[in-house]
Protein backbone atom coordinates (compact mmCIF):
# COMPACT_ATOMS: atom_id res chain seq x y z
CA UNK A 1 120.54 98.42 91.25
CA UNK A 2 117.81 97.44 89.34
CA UNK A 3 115.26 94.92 91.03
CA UNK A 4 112.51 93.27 89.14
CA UNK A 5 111.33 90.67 91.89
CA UNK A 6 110.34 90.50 95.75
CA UNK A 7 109.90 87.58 97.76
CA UNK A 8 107.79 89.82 100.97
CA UNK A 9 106.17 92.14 99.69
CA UNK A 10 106.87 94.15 102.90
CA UNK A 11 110.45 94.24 102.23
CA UNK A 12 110.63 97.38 99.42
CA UNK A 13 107.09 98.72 99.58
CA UNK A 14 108.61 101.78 97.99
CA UNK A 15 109.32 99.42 94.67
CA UNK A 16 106.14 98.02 94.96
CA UNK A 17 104.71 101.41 94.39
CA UNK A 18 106.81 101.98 91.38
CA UNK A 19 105.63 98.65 89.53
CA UNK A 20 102.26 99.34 87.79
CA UNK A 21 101.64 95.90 86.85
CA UNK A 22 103.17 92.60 88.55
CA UNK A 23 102.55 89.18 89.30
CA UNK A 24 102.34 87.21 92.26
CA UNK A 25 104.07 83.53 92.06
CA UNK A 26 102.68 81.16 94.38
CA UNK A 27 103.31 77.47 94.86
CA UNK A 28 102.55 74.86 97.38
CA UNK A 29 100.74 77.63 99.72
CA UNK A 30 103.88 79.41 99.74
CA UNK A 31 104.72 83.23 98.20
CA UNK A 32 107.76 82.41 95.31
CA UNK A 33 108.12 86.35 94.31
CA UNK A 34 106.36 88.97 92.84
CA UNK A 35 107.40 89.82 89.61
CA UNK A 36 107.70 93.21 87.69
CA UNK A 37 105.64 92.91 84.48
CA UNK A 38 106.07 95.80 81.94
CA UNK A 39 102.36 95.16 80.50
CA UNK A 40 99.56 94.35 81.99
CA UNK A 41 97.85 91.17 80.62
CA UNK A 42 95.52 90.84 77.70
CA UNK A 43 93.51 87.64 78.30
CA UNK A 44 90.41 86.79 76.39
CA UNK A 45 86.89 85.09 77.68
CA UNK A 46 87.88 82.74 74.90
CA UNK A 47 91.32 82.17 76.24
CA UNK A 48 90.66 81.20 80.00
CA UNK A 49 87.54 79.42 78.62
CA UNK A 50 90.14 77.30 76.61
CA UNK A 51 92.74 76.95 79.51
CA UNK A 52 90.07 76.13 81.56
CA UNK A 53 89.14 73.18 79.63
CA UNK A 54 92.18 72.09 77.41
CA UNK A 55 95.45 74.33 78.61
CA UNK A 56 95.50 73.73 82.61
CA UNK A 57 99.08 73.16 83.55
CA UNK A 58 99.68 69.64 85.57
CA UNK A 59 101.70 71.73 88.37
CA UNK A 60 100.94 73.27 92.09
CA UNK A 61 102.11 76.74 90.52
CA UNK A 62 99.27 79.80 91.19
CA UNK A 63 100.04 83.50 89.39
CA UNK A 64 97.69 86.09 89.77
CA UNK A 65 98.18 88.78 87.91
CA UNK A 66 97.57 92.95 88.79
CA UNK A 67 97.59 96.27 87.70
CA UNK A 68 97.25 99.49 88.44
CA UNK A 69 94.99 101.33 85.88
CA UNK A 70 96.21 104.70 83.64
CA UNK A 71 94.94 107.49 85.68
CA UNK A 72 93.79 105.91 88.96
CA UNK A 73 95.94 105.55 91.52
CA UNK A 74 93.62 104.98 93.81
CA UNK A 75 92.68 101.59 92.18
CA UNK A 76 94.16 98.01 91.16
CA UNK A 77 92.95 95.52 88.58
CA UNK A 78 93.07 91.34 89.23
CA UNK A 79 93.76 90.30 85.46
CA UNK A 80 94.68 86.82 85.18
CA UNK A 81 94.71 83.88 87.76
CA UNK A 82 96.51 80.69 86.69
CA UNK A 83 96.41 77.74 88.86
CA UNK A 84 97.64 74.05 88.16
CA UNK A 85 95.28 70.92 88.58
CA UNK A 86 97.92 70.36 91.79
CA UNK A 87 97.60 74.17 93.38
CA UNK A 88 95.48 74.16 96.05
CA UNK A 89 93.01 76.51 97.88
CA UNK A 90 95.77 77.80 99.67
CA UNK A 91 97.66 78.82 96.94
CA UNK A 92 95.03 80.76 95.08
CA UNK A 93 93.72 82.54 99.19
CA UNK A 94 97.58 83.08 99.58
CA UNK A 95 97.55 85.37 96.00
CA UNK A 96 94.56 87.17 97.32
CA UNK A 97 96.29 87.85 100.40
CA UNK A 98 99.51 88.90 99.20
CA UNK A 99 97.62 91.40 96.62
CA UNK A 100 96.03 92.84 99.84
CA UNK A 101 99.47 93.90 101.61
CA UNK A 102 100.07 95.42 97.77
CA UNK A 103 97.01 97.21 97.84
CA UNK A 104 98.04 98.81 101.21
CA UNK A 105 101.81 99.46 99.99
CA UNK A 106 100.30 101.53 97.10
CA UNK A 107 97.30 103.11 99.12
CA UNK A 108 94.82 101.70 96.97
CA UNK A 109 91.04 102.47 97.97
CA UNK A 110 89.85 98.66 95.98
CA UNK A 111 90.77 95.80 94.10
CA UNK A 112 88.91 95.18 91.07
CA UNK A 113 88.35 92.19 89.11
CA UNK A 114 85.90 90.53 86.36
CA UNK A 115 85.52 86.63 87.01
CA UNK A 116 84.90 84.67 84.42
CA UNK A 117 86.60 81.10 85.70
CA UNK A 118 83.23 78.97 87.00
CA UNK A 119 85.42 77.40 89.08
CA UNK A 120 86.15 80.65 91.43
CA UNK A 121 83.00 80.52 93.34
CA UNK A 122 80.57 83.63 94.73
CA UNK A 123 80.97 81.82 97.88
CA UNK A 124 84.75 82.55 97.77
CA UNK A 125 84.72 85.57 96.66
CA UNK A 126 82.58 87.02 99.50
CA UNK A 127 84.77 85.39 102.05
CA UNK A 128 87.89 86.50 101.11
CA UNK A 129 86.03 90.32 101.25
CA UNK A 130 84.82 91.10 98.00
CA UNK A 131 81.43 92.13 96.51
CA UNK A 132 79.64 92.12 93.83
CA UNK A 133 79.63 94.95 91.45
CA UNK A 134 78.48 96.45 88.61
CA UNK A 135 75.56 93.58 88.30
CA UNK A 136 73.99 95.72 85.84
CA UNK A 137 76.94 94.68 83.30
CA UNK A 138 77.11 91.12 81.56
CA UNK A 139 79.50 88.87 83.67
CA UNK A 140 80.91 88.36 86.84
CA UNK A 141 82.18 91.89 88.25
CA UNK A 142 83.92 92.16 91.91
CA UNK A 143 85.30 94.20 93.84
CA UNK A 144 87.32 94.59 97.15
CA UNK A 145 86.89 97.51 99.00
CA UNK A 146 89.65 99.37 101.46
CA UNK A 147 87.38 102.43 102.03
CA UNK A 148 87.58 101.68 106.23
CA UNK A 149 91.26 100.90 106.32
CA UNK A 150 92.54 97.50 105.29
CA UNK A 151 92.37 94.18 106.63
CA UNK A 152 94.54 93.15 109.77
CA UNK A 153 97.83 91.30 107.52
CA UNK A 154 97.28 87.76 106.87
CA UNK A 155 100.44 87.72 105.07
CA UNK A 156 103.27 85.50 107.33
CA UNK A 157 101.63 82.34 106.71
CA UNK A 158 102.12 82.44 102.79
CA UNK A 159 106.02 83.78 102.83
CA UNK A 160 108.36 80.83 102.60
């Protein structure tokens, strides 16, 4: 049977391993699913500048989407986060969280990600584990590091 959703992500890690790119549903603090996605997104600066300012959904919905690059196993990419005015911080540490147990389903050695959104602060960042890299590039470059073994799971307070 074929399954394009999860609702724990420690339920089919074996499926999680077979999705390259996917996207975490989150809403009211809670984890809705991860979702399958065939493509990884293509979002612009210009883009999440615009959403940030004109195209922010009135909702408590937070998606954050993932990949796994061509060629690197050993690494995933944070593409996209979109959060509602309503969502709160809970929703958005809940995402991070949840792409943590999928980093350790797939063995990935980091989480990558280029921060553009203003509103996702250095402060946060560093507290949910992630550093800053690449400063020699333009921009806001992260990244979260399993090199020592993963996190302890933070994951049962986000599943519904």
């Amino acid at each position: 049977m074929f399954q394009s959703c999860l609702t724990d992500p420690r339920e089919n890690t074996q499926l999680l391993k077979r999705w390259r790119c996917g996207r975490i549903i989150m809403k009211g603090g809670k984890l809705q699913q991860i979702r399958r996605r065939w493509m990884p997104s293509t979002v612009s600066v210009a883009q999440v500048l615009w959403q940030m300012t004109y195209g922010r959904m009135d909702d408590d919905l937070c998606w954050l989407d993932y990949h796994q690059p061509l060629g690197m196993p050993g690494f995933l990419t944070l593409d996209y986060v979109r959060s509602g005015h309503k969502a709160g911080y809970q929703s958005f540490a809940g995402a991070v969280h949840v792409l943590d147990e999928i980093a350790r389903a797939r063995g990935a050695v980091a989480i990558v990600a280029h921060v553009t959104n203003g509103g996702i602060s250095d402060r946060f960042m560093q507290r949910m584990g992630w550093q800053q890299h690449l400063q020699q590039w333009s921009g806001r470059h992260w990244i979260r590091r399993f090199y020592d073994g993963y996190p302890e799971p933070a994951i049962e307070r986000y599943l519904t």
